[in-house]
N, C-alpha and C. Protein backbone atom coordinates (compact mmCIF):
# COMPACT_ATOMS: atom_id res chain seq x y z
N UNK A 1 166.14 204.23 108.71
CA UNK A 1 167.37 204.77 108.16
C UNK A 1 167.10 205.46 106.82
N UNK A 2 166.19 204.96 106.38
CA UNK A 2 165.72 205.52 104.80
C UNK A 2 165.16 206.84 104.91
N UNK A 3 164.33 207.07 106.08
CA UNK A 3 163.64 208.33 106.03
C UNK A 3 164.70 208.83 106.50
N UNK A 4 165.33 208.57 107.56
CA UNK A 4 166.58 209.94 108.06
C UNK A 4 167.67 210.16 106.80
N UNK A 5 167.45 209.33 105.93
CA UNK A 5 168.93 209.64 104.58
C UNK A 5 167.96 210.92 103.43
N UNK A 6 166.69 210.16 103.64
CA UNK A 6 165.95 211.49 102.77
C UNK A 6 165.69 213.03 103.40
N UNK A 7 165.53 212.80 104.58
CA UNK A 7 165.55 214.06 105.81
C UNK A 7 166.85 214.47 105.53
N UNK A 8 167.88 214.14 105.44
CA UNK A 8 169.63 214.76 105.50
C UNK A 8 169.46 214.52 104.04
N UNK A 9 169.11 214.28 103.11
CA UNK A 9 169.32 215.11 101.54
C UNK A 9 168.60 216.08 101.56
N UNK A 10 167.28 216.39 102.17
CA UNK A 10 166.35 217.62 102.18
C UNK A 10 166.69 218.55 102.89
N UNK A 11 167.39 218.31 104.19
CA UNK A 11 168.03 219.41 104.63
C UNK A 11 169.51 220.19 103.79
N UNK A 12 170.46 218.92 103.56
CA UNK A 12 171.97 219.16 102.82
C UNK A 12 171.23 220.47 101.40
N UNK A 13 170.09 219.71 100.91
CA UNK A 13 170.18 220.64 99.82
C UNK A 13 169.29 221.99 100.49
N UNK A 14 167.99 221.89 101.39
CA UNK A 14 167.98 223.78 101.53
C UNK A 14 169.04 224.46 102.37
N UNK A 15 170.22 223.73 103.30
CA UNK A 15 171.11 224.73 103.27
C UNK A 15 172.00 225.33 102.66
N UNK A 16 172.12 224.42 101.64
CA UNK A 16 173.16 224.86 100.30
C UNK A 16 172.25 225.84 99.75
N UNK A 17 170.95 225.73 99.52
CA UNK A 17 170.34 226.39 98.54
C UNK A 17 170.70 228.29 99.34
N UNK A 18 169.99 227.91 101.00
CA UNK A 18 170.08 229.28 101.80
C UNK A 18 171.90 229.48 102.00
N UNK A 19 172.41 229.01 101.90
CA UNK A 19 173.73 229.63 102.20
C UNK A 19 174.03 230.65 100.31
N UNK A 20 173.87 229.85 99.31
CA UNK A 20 173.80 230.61 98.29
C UNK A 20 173.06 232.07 98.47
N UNK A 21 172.06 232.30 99.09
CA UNK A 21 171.20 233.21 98.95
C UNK A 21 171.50 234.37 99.73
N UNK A 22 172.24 233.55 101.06
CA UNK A 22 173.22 234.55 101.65
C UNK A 22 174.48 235.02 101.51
N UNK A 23 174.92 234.54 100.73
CA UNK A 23 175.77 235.30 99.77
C UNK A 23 175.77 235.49 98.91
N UNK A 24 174.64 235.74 97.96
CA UNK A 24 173.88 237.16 97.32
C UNK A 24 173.54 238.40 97.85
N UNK A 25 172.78 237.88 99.35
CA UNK A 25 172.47 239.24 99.90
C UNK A 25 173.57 239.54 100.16
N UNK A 26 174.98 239.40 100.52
CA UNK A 26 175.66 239.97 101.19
C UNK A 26 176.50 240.90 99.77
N UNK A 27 176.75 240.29 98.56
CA UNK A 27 176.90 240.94 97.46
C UNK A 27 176.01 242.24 97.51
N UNK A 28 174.89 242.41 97.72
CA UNK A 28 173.95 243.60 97.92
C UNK A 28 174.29 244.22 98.65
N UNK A 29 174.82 244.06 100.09
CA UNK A 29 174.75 244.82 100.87
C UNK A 29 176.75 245.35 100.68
N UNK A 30 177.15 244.57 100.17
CA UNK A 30 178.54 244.74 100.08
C UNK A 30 178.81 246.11 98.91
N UNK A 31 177.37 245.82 97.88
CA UNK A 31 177.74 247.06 96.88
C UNK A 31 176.80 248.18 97.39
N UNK A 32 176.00 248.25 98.27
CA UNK A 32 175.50 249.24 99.03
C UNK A 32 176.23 250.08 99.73
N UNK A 33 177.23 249.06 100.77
CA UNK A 33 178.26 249.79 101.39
C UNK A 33 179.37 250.54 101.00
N UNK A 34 179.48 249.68 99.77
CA UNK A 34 180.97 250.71 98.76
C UNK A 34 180.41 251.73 97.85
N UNK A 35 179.15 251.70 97.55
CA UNK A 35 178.57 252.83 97.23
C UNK A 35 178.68 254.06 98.36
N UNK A 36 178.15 253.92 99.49
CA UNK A 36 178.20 255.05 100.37
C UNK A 36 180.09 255.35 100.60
N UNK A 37 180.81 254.67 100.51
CA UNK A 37 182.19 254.61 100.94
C UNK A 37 182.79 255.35 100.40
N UNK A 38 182.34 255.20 98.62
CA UNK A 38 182.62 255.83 97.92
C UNK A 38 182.46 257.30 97.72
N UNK A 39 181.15 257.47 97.47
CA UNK A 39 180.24 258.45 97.01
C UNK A 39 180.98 259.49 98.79
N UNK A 40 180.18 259.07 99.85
CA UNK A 40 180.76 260.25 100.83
C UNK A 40 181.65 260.26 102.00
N UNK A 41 182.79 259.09 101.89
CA UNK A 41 183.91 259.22 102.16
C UNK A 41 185.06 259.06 101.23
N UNK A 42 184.79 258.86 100.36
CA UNK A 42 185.76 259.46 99.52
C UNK A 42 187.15 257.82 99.74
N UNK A 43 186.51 256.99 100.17
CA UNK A 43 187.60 255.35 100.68
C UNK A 43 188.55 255.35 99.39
N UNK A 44 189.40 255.15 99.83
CA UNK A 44 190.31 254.16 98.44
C UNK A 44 190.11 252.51 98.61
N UNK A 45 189.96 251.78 97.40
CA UNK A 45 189.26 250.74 97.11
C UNK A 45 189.84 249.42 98.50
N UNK A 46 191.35 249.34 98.37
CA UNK A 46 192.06 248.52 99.56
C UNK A 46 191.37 248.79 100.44
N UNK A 47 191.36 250.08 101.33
CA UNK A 47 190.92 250.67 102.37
C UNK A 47 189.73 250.13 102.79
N UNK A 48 188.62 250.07 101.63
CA UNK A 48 187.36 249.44 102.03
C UNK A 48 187.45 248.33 102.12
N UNK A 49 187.96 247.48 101.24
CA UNK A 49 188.04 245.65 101.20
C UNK A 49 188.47 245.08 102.37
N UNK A 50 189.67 245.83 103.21
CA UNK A 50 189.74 245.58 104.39
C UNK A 50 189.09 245.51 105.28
N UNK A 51 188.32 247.27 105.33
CA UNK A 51 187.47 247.59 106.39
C UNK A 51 186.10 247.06 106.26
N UNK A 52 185.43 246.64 105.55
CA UNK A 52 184.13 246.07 105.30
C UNK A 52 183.41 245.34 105.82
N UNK A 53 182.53 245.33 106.73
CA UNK A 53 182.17 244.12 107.33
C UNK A 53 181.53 243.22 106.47
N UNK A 54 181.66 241.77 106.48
CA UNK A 54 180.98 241.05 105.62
C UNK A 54 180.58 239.89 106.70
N UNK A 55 179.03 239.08 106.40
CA UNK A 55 178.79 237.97 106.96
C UNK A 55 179.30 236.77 106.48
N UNK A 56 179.88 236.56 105.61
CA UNK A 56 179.73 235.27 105.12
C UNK A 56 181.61 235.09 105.05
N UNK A 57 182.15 233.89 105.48
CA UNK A 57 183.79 233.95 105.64
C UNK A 57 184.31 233.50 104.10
N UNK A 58 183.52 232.84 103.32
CA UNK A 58 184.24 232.87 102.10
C UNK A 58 184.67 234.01 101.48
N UNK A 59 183.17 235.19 101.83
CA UNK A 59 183.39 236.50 101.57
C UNK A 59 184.47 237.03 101.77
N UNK A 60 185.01 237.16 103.15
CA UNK A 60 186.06 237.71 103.36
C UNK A 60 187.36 236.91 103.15
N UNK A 61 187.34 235.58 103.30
CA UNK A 61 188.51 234.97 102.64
C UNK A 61 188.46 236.09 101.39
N UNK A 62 187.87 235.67 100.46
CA UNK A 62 188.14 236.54 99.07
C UNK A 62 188.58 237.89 99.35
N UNK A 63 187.79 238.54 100.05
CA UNK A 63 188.67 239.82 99.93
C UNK A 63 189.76 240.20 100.59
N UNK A 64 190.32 239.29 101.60
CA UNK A 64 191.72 239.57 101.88
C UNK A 64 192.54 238.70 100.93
N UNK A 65 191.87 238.20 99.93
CA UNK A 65 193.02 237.32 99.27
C UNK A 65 192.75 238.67 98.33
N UNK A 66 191.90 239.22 97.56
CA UNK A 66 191.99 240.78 96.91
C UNK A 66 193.21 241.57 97.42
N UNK A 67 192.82 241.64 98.40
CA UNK A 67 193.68 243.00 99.16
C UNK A 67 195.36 242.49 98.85
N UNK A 68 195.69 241.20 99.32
CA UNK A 68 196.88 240.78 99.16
C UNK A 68 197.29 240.82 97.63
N UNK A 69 196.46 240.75 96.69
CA UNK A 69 196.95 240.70 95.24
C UNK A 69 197.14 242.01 94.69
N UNK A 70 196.47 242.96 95.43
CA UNK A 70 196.31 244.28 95.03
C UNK A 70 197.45 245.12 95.80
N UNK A 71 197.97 245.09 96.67
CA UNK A 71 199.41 245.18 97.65
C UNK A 71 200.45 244.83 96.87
N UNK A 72 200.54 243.64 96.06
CA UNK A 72 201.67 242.93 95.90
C UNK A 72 202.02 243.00 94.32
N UNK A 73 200.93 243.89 93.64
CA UNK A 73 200.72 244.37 92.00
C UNK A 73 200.98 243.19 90.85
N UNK A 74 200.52 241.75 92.07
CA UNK A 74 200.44 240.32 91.11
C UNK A 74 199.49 240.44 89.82
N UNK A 75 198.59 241.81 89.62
CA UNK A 75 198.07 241.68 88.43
C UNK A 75 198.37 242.90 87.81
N UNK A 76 198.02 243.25 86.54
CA UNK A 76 198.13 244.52 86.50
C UNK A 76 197.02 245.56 86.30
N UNK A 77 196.17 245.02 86.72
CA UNK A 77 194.98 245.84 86.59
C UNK A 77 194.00 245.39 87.78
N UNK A 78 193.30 246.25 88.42
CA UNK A 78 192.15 245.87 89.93
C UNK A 78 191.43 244.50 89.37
N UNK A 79 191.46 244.95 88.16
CA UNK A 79 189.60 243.91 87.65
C UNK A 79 190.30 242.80 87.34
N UNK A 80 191.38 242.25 87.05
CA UNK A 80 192.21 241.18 87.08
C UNK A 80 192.52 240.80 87.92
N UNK A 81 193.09 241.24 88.83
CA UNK A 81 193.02 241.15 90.57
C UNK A 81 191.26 240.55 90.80
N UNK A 82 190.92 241.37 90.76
CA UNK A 82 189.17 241.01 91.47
C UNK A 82 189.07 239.54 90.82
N UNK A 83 189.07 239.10 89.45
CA UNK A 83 188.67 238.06 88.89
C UNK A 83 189.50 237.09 89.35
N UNK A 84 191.10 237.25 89.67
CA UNK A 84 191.58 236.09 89.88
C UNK A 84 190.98 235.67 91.81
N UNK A 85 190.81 236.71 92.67
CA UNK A 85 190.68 236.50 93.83
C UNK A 85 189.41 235.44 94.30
N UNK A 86 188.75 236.03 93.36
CA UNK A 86 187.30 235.02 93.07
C UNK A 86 187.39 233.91 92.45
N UNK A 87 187.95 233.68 91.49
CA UNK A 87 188.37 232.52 90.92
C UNK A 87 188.74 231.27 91.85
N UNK A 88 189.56 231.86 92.70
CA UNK A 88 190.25 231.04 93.77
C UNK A 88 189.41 230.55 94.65
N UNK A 89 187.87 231.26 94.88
CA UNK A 89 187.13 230.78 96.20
C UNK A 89 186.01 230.05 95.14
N UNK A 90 186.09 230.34 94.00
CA UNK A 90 184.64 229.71 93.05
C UNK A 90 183.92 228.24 93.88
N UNK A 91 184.50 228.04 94.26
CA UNK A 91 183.41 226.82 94.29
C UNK A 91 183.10 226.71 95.86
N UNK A 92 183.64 227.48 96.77
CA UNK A 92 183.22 228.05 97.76
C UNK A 92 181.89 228.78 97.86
N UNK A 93 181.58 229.67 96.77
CA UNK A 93 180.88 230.61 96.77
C UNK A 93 179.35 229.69 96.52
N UNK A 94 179.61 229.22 95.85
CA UNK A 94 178.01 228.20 95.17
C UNK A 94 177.30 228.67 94.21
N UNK A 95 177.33 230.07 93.79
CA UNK A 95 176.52 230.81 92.81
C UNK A 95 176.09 230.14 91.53
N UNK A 96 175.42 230.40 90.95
CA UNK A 96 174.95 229.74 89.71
C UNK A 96 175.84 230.66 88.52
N UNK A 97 175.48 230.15 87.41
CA UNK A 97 176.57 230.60 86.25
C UNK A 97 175.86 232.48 86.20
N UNK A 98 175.02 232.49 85.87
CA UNK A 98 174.62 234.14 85.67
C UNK A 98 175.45 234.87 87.26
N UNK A 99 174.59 234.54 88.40
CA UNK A 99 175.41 235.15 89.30
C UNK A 99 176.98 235.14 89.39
N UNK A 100 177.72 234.15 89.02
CA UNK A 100 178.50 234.37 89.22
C UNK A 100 179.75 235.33 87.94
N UNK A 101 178.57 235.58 86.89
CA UNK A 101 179.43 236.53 85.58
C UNK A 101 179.22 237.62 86.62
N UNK A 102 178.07 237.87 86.93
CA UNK A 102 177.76 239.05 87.30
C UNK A 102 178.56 239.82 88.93
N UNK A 103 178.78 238.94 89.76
CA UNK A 103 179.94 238.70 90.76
C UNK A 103 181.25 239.62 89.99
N UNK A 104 182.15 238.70 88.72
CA UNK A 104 183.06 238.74 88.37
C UNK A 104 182.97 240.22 87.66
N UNK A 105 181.93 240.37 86.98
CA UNK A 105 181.81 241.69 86.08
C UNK A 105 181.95 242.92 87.61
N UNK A 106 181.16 242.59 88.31
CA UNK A 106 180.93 243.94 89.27
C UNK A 106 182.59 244.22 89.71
N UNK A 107 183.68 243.46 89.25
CA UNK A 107 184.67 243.73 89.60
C UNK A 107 185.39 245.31 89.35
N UNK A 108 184.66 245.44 87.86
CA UNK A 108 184.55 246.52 87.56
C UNK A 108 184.10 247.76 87.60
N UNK A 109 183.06 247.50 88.34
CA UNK A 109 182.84 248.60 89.36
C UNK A 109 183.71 249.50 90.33
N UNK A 110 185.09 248.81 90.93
CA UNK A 110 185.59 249.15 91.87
C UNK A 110 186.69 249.73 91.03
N UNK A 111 187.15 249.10 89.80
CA UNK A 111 188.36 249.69 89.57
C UNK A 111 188.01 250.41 88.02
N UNK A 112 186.98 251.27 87.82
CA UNK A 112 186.76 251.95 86.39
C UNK A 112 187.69 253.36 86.36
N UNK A 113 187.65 254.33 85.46
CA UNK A 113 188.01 255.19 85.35
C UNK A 113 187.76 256.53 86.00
N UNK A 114 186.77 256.24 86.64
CA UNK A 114 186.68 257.55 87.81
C UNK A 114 185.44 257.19 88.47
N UNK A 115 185.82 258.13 89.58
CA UNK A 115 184.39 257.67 90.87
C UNK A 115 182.82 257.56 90.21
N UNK A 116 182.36 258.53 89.41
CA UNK A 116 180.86 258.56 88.66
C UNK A 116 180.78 257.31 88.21
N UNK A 117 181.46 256.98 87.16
CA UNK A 117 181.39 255.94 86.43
C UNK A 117 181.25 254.69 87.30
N UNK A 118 182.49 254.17 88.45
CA UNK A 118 182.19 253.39 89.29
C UNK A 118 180.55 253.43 90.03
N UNK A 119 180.61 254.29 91.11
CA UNK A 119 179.01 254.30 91.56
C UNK A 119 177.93 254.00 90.88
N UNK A 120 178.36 254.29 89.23
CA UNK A 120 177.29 253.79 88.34
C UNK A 120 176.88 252.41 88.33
N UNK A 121 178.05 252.06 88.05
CA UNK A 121 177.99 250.09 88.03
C UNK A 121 177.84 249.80 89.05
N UNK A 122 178.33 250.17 90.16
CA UNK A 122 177.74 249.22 91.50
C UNK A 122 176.28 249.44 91.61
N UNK A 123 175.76 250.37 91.33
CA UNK A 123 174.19 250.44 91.37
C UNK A 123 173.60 249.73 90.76
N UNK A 124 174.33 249.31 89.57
CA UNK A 124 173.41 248.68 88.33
C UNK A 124 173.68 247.10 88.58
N UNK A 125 174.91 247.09 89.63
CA UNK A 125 175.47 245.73 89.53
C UNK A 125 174.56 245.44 90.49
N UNK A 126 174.29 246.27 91.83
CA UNK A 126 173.36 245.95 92.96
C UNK A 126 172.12 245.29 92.55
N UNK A 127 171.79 246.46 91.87
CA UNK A 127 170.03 245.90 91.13
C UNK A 127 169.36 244.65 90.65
N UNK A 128 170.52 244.23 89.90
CA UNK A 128 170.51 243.25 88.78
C UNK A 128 171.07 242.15 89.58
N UNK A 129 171.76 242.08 91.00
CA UNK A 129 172.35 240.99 91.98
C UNK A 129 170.70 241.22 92.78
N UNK A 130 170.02 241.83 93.34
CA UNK A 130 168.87 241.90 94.09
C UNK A 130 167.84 241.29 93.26
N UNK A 131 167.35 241.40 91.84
CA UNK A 131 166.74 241.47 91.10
C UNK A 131 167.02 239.24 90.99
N UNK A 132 168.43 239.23 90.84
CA UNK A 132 168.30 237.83 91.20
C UNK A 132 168.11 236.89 92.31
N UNK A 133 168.63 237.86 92.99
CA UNK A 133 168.13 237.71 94.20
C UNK A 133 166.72 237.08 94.66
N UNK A 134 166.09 238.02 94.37
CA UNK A 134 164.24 238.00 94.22
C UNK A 134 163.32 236.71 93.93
N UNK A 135 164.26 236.68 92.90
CA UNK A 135 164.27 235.35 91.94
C UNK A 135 164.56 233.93 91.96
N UNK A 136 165.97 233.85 92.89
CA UNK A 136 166.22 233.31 93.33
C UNK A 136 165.51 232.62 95.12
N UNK A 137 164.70 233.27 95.50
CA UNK A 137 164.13 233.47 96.55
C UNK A 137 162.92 232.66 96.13
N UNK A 138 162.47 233.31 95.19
CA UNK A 138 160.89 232.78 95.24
C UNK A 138 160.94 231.25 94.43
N UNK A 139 162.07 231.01 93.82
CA UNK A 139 162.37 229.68 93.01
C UNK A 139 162.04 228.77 94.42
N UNK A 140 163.23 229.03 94.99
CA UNK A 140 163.59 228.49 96.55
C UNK A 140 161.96 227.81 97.33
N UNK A 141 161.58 228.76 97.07
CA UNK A 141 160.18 228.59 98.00
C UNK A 141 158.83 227.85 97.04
N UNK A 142 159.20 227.97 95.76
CA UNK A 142 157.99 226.94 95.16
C UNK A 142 158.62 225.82 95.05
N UNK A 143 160.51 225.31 94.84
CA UNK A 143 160.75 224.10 95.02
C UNK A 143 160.79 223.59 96.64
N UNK A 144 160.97 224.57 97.61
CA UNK A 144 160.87 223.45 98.78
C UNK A 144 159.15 222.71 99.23
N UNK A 145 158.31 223.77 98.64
CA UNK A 145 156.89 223.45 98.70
C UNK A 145 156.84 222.17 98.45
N UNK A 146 157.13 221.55 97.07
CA UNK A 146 157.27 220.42 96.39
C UNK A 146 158.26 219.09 96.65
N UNK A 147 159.46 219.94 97.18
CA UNK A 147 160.44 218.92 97.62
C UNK A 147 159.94 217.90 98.65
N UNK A 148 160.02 218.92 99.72
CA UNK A 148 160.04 218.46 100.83
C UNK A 148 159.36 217.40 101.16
N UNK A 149 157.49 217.53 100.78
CA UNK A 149 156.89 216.42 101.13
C UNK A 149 156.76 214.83 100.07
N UNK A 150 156.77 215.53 98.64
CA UNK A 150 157.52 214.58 97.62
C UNK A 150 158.29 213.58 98.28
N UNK A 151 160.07 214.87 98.85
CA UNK A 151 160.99 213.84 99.39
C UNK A 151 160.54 212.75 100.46
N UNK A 152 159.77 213.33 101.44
CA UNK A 152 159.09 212.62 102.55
C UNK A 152 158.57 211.41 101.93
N UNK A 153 157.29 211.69 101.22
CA UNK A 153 156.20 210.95 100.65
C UNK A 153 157.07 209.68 100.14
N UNK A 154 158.23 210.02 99.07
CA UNK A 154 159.04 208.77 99.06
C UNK A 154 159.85 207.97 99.87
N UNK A 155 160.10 208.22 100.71
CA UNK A 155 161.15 207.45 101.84
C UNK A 155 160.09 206.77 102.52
N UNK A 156 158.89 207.00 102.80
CA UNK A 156 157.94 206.52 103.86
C UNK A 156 157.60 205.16 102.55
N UNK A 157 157.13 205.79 101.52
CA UNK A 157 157.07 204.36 100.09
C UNK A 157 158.08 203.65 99.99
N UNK A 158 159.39 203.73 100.09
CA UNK A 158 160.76 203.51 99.46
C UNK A 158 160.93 201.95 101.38
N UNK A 159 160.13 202.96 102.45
CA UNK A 159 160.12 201.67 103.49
C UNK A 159 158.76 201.27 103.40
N UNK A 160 157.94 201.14 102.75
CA UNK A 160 156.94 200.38 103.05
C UNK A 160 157.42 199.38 101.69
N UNK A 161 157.51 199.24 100.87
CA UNK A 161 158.40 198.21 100.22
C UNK A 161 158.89 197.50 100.40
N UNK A 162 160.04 198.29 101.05
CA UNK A 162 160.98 197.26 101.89
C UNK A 162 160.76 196.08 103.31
N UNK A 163 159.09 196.86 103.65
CA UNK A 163 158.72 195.92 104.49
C UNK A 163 158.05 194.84 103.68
C-alpha cells in the first residue's frame, strides 16, 4: 500500500505538472492564432474568443466567460474584462506566479489602441510565454529524473522498515 500511495503522489504530481504545461502551450498557440486573425482577417476580438479552437476546457470555460463579460459591458474596459474572466478560473489554470502576470498582462494585447500595437504584444507576449515554456519543460524533466526513483527508492525503504 505504501509503494502504490508513493506511485499515486508521483503520478498526481507529473500530471499536474503536464497539464500546467499544456496550458502554456495552448497560451502559444492561442496568441499565434489571434495574431494571424488579426493581422489577415481583420477578426473583431469577441468574434475570435468564440471562434477559437482551444484544447484545454478551462481554456475555454474562460473565454466564454470573456465573451459573456464583454457582451454584457460588466467592465469598462476589454483588459478588465480579460483580468476579471481569468481571475475566476485562477486556480483552475495552475500557472505559477510569473506565468500567470504574464497570462493577465497579455490581456492587453487584445484590447490596445490599434491593430500594430496589439500584434506587437501578442508576439512579445508569445515569446516570453514559449520562452517559459522552454523552461518550464526542461525544469520538468531534471525534476522527474530525480523524483521518480528517489520517490520509489523511498517507499520500497519506508516498507522494508515496516517489515
Amino acid at each position: 500500500m505504501i509503494l502504490l500511495a508513493v506511485c499515486g503522489f508521483l503520478f498526481a504530481w507529473q500530471e499536474s505538472v503536464q497539464q500546467r504545461l499544456r496550458n502554456l502551450r495552448g497560451l502559444c498557440t492561442f496568441y499565434h492564432r489571434a495574431h494571424y486573425a488579426f493581422e489577415t482577417q481583420k477578426m473583431h476580438c469577441i468574434a475570435f474568443f468564440e471562434t477559437c479552437p482551444v484544447s484545454s476546457p478551462v481554456f475555454q470555460e474562460t473565454l466564454n466567460l470573456l465573451c459573456v463579460l464583454l457582451e454584457t459591458c460588466a467592465y469598462p474596459t476589454g483588459e478588465e474584462a480579460w483580468e476579471a474572466a481569468f481571475e475566476k478560473k485562477k486556480l483552475q489554470w495552475g500557472l505559477s506566479d510569473l506565468e500567470w502576470e504574464l497570462a493577465l498582462d497579455s490581456g492587453k494585447a487584445f484590447f490596445g489602441r490599434n491593430l500594430a500595437e496589439n500584434i506587437e504584444r501578442m508576439d512579445s507576449c508569445r515569446r516570453q510565454m514559449a520562452e517559459l515554456l522552454l523552461q518550464e519543460e526542461e525544469n520538468f524533466r531534471e525534476k522527474k529524473k530525480v523524483f521518480t526513483p528517489v520517490g520509489l527508492l523511498g517507499g520500497i525503504m519506508l516498507i522494508i522498515l515496516f517489515i
